[in-house]
N, C-alpha and C. Protein backbone atom coordinates (compact mmCIF):
# COMPACT_ATOMS: atom_id res chain seq x y z
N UNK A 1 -76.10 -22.16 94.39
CA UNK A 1 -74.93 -21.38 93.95
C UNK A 1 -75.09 -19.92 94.42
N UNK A 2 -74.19 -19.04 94.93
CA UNK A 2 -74.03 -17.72 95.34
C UNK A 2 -74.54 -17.28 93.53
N UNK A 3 -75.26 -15.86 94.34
CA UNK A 3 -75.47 -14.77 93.96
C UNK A 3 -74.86 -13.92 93.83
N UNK A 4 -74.85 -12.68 92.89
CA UNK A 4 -74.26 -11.56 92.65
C UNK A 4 -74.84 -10.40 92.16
N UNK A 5 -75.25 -8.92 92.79
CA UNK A 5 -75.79 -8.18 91.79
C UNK A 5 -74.89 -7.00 91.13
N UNK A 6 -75.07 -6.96 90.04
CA UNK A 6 -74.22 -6.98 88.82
C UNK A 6 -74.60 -6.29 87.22
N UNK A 7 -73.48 -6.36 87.19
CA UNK A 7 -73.81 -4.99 85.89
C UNK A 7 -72.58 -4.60 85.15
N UNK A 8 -72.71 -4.59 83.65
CA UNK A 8 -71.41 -4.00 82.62
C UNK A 8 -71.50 -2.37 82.76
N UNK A 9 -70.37 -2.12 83.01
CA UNK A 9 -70.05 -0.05 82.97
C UNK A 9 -68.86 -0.42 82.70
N UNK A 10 -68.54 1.18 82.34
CA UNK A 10 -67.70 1.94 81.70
C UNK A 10 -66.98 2.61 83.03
N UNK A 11 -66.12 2.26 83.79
CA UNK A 11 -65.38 3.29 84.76
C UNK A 11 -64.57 4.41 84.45
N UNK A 12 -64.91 5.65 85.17
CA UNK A 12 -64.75 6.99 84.79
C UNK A 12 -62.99 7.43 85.72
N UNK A 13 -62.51 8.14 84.33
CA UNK A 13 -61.19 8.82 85.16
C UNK A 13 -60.94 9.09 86.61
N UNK A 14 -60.43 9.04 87.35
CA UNK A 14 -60.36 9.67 88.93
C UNK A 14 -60.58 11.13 88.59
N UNK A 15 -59.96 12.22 87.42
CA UNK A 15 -60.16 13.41 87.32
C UNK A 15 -61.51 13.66 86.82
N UNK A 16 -62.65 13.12 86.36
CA UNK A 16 -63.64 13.04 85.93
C UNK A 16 -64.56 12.71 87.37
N UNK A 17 -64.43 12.01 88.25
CA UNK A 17 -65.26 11.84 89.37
C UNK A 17 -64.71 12.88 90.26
N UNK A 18 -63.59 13.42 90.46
CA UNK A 18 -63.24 15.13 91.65
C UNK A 18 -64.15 15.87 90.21
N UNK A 19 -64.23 16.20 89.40
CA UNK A 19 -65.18 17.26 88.11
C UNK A 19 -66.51 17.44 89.15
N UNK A 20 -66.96 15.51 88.61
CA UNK A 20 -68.49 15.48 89.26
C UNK A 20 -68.55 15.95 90.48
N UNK A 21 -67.89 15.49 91.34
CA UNK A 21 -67.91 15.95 93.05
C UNK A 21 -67.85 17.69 93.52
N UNK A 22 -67.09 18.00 92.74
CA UNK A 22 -67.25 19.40 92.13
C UNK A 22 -69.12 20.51 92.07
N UNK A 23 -69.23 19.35 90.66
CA UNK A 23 -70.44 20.07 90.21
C UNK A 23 -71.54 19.49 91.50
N UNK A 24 -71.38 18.65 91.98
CA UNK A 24 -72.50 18.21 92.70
C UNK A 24 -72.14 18.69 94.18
N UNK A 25 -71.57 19.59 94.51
CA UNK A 25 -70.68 20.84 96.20
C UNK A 25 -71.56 22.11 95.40
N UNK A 26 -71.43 22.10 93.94
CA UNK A 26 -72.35 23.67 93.28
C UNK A 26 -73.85 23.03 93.85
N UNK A 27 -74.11 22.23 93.46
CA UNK A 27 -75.46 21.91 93.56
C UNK A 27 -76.52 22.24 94.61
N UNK A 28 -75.58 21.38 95.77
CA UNK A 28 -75.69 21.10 96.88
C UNK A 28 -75.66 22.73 97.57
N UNK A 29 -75.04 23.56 97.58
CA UNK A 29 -74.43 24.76 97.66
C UNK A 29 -75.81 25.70 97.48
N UNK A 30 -77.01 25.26 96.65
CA UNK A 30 -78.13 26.49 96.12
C UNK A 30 -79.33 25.99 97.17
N UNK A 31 -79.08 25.15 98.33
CA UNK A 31 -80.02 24.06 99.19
C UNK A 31 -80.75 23.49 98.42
N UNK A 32 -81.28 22.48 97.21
CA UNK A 32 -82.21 21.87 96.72
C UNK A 32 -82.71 21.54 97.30
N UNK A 33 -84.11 20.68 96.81
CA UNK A 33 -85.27 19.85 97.47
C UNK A 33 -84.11 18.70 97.93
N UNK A 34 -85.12 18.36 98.79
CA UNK A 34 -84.74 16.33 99.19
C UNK A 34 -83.97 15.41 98.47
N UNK A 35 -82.91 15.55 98.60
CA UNK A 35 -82.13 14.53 97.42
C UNK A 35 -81.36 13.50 98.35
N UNK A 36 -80.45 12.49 97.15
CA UNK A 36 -80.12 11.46 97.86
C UNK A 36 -78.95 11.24 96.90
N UNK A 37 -77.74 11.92 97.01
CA UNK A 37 -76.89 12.29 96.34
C UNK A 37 -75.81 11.03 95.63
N UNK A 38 -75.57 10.69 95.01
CA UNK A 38 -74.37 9.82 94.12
C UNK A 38 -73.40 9.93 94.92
N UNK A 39 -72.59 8.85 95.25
CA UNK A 39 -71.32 9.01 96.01
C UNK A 39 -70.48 9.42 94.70
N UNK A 40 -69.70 10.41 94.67
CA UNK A 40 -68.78 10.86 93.17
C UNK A 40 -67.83 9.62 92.81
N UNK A 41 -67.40 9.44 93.71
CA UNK A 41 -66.45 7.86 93.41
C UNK A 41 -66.86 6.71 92.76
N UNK A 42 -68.27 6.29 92.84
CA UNK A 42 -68.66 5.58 92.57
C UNK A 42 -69.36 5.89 91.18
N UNK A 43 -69.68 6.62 91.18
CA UNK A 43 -70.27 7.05 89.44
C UNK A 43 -69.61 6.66 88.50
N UNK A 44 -70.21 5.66 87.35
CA UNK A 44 -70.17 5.12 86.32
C UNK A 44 -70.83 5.13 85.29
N UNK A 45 -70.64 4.69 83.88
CA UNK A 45 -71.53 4.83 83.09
C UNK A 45 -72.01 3.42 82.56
N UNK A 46 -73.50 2.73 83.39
CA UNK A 46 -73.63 1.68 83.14
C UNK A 46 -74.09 1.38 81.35
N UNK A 47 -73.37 -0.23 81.08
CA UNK A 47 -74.00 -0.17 79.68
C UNK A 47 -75.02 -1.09 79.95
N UNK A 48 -74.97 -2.21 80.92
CA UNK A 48 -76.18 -3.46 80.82
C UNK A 48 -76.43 -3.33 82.30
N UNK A 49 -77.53 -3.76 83.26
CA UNK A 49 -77.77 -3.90 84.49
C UNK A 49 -77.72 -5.61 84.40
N UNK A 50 -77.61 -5.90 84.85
CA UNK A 50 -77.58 -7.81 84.80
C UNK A 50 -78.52 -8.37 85.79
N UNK A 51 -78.90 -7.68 87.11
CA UNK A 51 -79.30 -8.17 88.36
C UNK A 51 -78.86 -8.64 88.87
N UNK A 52 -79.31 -10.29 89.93
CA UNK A 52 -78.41 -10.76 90.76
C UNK A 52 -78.29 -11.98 89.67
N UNK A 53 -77.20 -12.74 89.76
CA UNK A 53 -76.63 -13.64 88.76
C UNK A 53 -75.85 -14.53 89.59
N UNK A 54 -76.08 -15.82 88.70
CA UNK A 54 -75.18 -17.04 89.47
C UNK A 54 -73.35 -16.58 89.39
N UNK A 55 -73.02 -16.84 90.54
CA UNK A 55 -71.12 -16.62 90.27
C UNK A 55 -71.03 -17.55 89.16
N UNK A 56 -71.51 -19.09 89.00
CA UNK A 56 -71.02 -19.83 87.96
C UNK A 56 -71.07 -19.04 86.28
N UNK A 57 -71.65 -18.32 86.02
CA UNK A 57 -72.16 -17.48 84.82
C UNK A 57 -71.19 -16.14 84.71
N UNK A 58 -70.53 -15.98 85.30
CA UNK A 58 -69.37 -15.03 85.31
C UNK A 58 -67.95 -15.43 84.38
N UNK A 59 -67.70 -16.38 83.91
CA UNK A 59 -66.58 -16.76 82.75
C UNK A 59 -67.73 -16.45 81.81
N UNK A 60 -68.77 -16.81 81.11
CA UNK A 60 -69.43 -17.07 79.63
C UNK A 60 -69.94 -15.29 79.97
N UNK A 61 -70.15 -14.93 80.95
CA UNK A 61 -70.55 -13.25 80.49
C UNK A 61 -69.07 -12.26 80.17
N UNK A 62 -68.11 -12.79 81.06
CA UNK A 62 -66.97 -12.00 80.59
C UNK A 62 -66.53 -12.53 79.39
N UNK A 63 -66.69 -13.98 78.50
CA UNK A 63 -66.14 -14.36 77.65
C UNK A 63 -67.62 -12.85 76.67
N UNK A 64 -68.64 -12.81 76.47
CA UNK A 64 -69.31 -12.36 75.63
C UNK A 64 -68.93 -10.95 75.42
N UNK A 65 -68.53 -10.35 76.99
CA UNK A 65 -68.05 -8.91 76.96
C UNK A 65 -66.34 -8.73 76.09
N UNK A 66 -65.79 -9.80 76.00
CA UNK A 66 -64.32 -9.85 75.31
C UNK A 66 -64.61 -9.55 74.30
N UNK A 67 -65.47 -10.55 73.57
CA UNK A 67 -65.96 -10.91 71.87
C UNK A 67 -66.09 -9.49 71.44
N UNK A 68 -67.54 -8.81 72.27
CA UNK A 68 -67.83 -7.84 71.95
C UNK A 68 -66.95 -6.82 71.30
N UNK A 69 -65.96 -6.86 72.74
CA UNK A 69 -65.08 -5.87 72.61
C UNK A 69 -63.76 -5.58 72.26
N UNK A 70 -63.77 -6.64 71.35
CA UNK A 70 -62.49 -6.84 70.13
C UNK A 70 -63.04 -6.50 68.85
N UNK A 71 -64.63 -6.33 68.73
CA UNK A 71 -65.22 -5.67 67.24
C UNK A 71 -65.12 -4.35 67.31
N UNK A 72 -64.74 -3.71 68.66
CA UNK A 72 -64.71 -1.94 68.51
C UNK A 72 -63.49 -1.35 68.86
N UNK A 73 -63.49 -0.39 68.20
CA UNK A 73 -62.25 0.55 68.39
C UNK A 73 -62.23 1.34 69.66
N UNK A 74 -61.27 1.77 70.77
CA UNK A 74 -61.89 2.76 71.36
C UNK A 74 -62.26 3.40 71.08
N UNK A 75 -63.12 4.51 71.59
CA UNK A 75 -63.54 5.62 71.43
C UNK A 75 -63.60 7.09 72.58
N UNK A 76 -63.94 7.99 72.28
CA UNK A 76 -63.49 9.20 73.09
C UNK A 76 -65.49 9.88 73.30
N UNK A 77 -65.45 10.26 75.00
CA UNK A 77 -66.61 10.86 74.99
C UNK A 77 -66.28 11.72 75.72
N UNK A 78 -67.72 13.16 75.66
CA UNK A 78 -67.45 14.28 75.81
C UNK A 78 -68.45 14.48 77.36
N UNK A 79 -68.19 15.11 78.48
CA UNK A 79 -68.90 15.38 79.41
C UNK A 79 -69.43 16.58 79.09
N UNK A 80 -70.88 16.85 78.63
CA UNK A 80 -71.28 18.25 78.72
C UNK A 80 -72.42 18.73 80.06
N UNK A 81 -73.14 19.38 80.17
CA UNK A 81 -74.09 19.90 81.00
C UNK A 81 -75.33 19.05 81.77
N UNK A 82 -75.06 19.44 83.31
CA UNK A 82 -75.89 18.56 83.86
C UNK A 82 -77.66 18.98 83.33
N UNK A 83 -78.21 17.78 83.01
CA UNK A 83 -79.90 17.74 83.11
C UNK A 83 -80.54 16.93 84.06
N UNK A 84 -81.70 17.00 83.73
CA UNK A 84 -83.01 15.76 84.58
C UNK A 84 -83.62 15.32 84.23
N UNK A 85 -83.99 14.34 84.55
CA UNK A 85 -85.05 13.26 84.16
C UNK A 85 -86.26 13.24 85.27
N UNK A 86 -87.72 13.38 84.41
CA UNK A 86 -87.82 13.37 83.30
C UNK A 86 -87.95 14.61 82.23
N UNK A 87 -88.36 16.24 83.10
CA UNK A 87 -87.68 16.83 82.46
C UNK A 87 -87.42 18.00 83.79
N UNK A 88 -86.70 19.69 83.99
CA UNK A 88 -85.96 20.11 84.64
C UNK A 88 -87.32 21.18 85.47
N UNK A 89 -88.97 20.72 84.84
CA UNK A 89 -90.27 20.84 85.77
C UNK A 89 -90.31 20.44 86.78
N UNK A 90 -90.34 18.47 86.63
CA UNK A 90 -90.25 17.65 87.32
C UNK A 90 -89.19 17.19 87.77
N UNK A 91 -88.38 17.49 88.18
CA UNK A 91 -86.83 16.80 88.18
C UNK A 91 -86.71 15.24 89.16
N UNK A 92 -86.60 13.97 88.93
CA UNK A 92 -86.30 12.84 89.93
C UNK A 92 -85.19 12.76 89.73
N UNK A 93 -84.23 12.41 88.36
CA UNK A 93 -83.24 12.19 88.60
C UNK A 93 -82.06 13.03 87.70
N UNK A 94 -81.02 13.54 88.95
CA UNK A 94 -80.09 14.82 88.28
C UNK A 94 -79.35 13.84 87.59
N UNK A 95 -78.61 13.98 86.57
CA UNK A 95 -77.35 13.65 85.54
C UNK A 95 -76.81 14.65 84.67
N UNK A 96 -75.19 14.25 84.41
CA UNK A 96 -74.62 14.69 83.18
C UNK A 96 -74.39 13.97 81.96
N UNK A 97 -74.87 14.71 81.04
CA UNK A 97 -74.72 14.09 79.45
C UNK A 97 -73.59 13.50 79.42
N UNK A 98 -73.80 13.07 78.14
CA UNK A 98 -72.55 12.57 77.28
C UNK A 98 -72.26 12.87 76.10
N UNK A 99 -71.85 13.23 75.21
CA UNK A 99 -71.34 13.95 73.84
C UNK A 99 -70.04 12.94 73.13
N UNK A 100 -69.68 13.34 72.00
CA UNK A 100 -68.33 13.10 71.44
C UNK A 100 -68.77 11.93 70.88
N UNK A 101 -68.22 10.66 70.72
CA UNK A 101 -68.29 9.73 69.90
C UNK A 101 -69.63 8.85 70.67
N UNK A 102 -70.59 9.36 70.78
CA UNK A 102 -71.73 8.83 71.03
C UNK A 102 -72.51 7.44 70.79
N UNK A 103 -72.27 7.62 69.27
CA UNK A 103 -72.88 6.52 67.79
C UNK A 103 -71.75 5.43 68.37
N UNK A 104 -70.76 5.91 68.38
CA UNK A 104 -69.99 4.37 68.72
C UNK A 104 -70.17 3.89 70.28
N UNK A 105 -70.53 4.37 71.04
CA UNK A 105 -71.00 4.16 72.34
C UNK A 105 -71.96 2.95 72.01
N UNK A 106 -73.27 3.52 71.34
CA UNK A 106 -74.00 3.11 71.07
C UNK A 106 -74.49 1.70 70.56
N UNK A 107 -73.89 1.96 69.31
CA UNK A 107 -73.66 0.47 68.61
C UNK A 107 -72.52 -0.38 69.61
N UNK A 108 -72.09 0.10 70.36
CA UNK A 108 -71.43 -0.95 71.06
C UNK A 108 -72.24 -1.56 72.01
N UNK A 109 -72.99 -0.75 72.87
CA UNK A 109 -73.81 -0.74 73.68
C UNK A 109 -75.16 -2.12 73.43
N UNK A 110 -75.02 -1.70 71.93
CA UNK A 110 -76.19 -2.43 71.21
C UNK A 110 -75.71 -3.61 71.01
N UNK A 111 -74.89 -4.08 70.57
CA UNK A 111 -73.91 -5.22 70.14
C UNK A 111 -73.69 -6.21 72.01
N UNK A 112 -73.55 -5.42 72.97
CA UNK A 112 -73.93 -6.05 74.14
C UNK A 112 -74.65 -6.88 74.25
N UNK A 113 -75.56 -5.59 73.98
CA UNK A 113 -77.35 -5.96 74.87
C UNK A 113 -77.47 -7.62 73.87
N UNK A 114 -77.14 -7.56 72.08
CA UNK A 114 -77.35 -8.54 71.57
C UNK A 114 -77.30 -9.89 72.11
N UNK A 115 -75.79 -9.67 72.15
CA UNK A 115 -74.74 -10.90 72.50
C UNK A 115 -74.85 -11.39 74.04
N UNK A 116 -75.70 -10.68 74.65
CA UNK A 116 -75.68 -11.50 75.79
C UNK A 116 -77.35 -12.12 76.36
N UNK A 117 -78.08 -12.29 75.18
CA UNK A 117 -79.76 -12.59 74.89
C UNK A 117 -79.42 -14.20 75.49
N UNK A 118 -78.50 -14.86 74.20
CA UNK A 118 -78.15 -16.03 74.59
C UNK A 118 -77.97 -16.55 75.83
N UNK A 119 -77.42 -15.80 76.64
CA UNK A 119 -76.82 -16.35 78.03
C UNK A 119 -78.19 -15.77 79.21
N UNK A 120 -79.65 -15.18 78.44
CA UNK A 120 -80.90 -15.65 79.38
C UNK A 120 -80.57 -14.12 79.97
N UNK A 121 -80.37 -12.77 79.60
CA UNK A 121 -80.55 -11.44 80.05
C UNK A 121 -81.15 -10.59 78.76
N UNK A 122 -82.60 -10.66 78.83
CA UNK A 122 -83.38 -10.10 77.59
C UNK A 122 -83.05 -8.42 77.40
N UNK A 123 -83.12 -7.83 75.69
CA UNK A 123 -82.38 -6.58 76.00
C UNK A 123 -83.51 -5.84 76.49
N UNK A 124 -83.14 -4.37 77.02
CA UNK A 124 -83.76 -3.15 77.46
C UNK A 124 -85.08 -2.95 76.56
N UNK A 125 -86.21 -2.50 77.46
CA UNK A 125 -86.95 -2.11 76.27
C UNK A 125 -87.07 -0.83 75.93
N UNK A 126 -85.97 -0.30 77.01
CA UNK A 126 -86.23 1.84 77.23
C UNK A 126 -84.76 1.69 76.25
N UNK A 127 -84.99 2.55 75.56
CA UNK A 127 -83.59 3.23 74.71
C UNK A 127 -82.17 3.47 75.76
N UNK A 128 -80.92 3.38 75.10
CA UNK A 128 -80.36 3.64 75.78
C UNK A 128 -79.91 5.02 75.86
N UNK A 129 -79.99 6.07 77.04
CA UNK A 129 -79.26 6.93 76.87
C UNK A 129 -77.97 7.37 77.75
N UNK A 130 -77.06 7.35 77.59
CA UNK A 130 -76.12 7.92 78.04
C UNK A 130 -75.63 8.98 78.99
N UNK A 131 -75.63 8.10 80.02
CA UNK A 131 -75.79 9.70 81.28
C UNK A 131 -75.06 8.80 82.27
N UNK A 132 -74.43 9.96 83.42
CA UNK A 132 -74.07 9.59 84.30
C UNK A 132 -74.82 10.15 85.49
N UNK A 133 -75.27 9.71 86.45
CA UNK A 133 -75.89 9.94 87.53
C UNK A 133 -75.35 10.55 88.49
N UNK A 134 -75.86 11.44 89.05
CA UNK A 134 -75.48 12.79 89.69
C UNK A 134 -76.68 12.61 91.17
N UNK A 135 -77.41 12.53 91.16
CA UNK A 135 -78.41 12.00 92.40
C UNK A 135 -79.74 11.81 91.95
N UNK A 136 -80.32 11.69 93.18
CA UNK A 136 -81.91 10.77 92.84
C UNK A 136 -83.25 12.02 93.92
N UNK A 137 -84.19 12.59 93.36
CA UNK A 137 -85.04 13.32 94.27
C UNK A 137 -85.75 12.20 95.24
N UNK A 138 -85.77 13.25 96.11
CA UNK A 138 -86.56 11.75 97.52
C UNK A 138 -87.86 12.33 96.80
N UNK A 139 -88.70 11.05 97.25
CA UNK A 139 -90.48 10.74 96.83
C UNK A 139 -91.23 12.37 98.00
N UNK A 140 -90.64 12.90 98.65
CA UNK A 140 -91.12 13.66 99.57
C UNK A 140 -91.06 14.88 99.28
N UNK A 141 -89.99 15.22 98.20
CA UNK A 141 -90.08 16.06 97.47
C UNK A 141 -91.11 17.33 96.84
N UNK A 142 -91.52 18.57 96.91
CA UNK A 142 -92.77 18.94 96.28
C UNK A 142 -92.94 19.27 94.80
N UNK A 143 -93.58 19.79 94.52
CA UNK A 143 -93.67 20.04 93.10
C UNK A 143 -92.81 21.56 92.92
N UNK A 144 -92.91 22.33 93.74
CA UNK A 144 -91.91 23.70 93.86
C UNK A 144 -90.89 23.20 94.17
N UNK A 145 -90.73 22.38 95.27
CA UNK A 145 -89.24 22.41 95.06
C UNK A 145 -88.13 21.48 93.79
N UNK A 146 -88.79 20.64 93.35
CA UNK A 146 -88.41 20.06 91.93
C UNK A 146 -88.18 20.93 91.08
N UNK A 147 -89.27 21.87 90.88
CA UNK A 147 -89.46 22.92 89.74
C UNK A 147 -88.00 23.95 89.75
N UNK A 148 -87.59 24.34 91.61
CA UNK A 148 -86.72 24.77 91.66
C UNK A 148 -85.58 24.38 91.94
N UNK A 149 -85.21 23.28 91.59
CA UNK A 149 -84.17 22.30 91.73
C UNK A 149 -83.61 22.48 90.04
N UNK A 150 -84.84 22.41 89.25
CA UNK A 150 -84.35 22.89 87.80
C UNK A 150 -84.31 23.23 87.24
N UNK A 151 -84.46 25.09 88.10
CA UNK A 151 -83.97 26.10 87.56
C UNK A 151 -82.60 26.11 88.18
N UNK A 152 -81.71 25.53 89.42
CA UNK A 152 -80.88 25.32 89.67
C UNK A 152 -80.05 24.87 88.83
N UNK A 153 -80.49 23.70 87.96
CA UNK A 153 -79.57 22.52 87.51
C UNK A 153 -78.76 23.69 85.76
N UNK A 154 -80.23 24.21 85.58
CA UNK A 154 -80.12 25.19 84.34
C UNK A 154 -79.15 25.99 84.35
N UNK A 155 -78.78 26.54 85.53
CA UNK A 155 -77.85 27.70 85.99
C UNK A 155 -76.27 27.40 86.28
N UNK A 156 -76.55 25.92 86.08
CA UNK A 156 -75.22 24.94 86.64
C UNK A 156 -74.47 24.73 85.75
N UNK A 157 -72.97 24.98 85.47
CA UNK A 157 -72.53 24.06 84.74
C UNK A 157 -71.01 23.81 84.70
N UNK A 158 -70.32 22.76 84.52
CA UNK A 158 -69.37 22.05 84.91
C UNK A 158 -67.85 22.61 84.15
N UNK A 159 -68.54 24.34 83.93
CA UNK A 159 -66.92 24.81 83.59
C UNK A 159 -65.80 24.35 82.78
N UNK A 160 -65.98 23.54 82.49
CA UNK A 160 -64.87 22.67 81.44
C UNK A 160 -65.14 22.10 80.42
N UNK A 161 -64.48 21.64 79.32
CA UNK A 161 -64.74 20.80 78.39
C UNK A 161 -64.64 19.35 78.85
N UNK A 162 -64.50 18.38 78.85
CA UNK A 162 -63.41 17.34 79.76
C UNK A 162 -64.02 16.21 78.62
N UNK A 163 -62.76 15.37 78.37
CA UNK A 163 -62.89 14.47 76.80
C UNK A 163 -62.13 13.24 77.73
N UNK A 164 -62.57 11.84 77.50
CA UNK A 164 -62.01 10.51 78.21
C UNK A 164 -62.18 10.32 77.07
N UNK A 165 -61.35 8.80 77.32
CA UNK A 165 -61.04 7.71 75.96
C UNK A 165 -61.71 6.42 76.84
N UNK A 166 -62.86 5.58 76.21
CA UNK A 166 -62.95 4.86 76.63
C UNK A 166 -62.20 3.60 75.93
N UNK A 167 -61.73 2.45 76.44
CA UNK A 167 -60.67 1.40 75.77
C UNK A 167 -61.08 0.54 76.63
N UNK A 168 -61.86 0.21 77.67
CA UNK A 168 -62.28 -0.89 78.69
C UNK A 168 -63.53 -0.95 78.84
N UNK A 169 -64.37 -1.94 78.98
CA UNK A 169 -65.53 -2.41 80.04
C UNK A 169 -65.52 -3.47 81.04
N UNK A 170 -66.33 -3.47 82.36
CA UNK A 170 -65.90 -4.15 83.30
C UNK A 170 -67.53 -4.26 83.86
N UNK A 171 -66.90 -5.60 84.23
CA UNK A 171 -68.33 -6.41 85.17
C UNK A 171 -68.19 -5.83 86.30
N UNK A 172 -69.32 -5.57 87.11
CA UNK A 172 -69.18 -4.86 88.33
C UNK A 172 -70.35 -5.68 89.47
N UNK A 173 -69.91 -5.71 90.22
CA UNK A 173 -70.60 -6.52 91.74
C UNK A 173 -70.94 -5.07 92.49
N UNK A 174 -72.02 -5.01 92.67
CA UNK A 174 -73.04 -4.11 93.54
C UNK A 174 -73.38 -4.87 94.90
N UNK A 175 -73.13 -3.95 96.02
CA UNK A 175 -73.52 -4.71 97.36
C UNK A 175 -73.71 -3.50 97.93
N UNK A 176 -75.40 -3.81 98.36
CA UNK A 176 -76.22 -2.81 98.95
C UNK A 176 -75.78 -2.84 100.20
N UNK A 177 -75.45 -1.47 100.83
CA UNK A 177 -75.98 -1.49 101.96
C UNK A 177 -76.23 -0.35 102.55
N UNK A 178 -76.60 -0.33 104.24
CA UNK A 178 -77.70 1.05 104.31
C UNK A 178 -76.81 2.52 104.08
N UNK A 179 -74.88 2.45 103.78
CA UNK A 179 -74.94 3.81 103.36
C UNK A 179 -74.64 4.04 101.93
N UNK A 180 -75.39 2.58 101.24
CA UNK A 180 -75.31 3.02 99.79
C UNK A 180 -74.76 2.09 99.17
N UNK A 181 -74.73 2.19 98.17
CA UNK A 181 -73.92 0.61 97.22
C UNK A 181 -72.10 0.78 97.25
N UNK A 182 -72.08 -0.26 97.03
CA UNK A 182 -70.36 -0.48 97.29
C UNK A 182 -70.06 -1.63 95.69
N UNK A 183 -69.41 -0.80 94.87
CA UNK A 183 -69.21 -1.28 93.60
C UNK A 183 -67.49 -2.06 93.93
N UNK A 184 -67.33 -3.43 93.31
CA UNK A 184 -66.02 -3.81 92.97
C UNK A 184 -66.09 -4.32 91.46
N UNK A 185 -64.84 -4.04 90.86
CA UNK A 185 -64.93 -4.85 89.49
C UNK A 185 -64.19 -6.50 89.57
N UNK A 186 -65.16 -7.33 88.98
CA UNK A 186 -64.97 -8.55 88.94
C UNK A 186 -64.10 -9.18 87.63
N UNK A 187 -64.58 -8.28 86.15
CA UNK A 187 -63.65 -8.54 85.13
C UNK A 187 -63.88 -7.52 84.17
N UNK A 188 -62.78 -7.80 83.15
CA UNK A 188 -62.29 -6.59 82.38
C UNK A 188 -62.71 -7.21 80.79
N UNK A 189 -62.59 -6.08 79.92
CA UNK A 189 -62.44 -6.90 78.59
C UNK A 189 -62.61 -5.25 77.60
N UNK A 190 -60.76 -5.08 76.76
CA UNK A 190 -60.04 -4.18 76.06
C UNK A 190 -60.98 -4.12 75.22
N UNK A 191 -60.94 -2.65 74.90
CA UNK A 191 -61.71 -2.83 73.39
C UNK A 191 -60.79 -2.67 72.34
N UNK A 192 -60.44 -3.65 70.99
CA UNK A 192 -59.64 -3.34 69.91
C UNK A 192 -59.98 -4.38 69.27
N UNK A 193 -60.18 -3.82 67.72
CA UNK A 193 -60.34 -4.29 66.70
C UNK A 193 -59.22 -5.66 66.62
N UNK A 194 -59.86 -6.95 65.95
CA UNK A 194 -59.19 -8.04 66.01
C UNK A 194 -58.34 -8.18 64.66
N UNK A 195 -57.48 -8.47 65.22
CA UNK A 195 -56.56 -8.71 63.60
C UNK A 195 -56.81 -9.52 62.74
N UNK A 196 -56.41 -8.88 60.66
CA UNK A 196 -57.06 -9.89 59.92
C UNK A 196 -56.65 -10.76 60.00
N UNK A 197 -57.26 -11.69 58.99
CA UNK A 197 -56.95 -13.23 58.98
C UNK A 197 -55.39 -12.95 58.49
N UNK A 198 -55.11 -12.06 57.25
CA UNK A 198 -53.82 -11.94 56.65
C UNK A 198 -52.46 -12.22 57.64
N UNK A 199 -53.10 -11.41 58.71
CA UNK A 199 -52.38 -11.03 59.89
C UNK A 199 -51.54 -9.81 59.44
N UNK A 200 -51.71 -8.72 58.82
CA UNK A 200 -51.52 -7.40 58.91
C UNK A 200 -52.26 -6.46 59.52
């Protein structure tokens, strides 16, 4: 059976990826160390990585992502200030936070990872945190120039408040290739609370 590599995210506004593309022209703009930059278009906020997966297993994962996501309400998150991982000494990988209704991110996030144990994808053992990816330092990198990559990142910041509503998650097909991954979405699933039994 075909393969797929694959993954549940959260897809970001079109005005939210010109923001990022934005902050990452500032970035780019101060010459950093060696980086290997995020295509802005493509930036998402993954909730599960899946790997490569049988196509046949694509109805019972979108059926689990539905379930899920008829127990939550939408919710609204906040883009605040780019950081690094692991911290802005060492910098490997640039990102921007996330803020605003977080906790419900979260427990949704968590309620995922649960519900899809069954179907043979064990959960995370790293916490989840909430970030969107902004680029990656090359291994060639030095220790000065990291160091000054985040005093860069410190000095940076994305000028705006900017608030999305999230109300969707979507399965996504990843296909590597040498100028980078090429994301399509395969399926969808609303988030809204299911009606009572009463039916009010």
């Amino acid at each position: 059976m075909e393969q797929i590599r694959s993954f549940i995210a959260i897809e970001l506004p079109d005005e939210l990826k010109q923001l990022l593309a934005r902050l990452q022209a500032q970035l780019r703009a101060g010459k950093p160390a060696p980086v290997k930059w995020a295509d802005p278009y493509g930036i998402h906020l993954t909730l599960k990585f899946l790997g490569n997966i049988d196509t046949g297993k694509i109805s019972e994962i979108t059926s689990v992502m539905k379930e899920t996501a008829r127990g939550t309400s939408p919710f609204r998150l906040e883009v605040r200030e780019p950081g690094a991982f692991p911290n802005l000494r060492r910098v490997q990988v640039i990102w921007v936070g996330l803020g605003g209704e977080v906790d419900s991110l979260g427990e949704f996030q968590q309620r995922l990872e649960s519900n899809l144990v069954p179907l043979g994808f064990p959960p995370e053992s790293r916490a989840f945190k909430p970030h969107l990816t902004l680029a990656r330092v090359r291994d060639r990198a030095s220790a000065e120039e990291r160091s000054g990559l985040g005093q860069l990142i410190a000095g940076t910041g994305l000028g705006t408040n900017y608030v999305f509503r999230v109300d969707t998650i979507n399965l996504m097909k990843s296909q590597l290739t040498r100028e980078g991954a090429i994301y399509s979405r395969i399926s969808s699933a609303r988030l809204g609370k299911p009606l009572s039994s009463s039916g009010n």
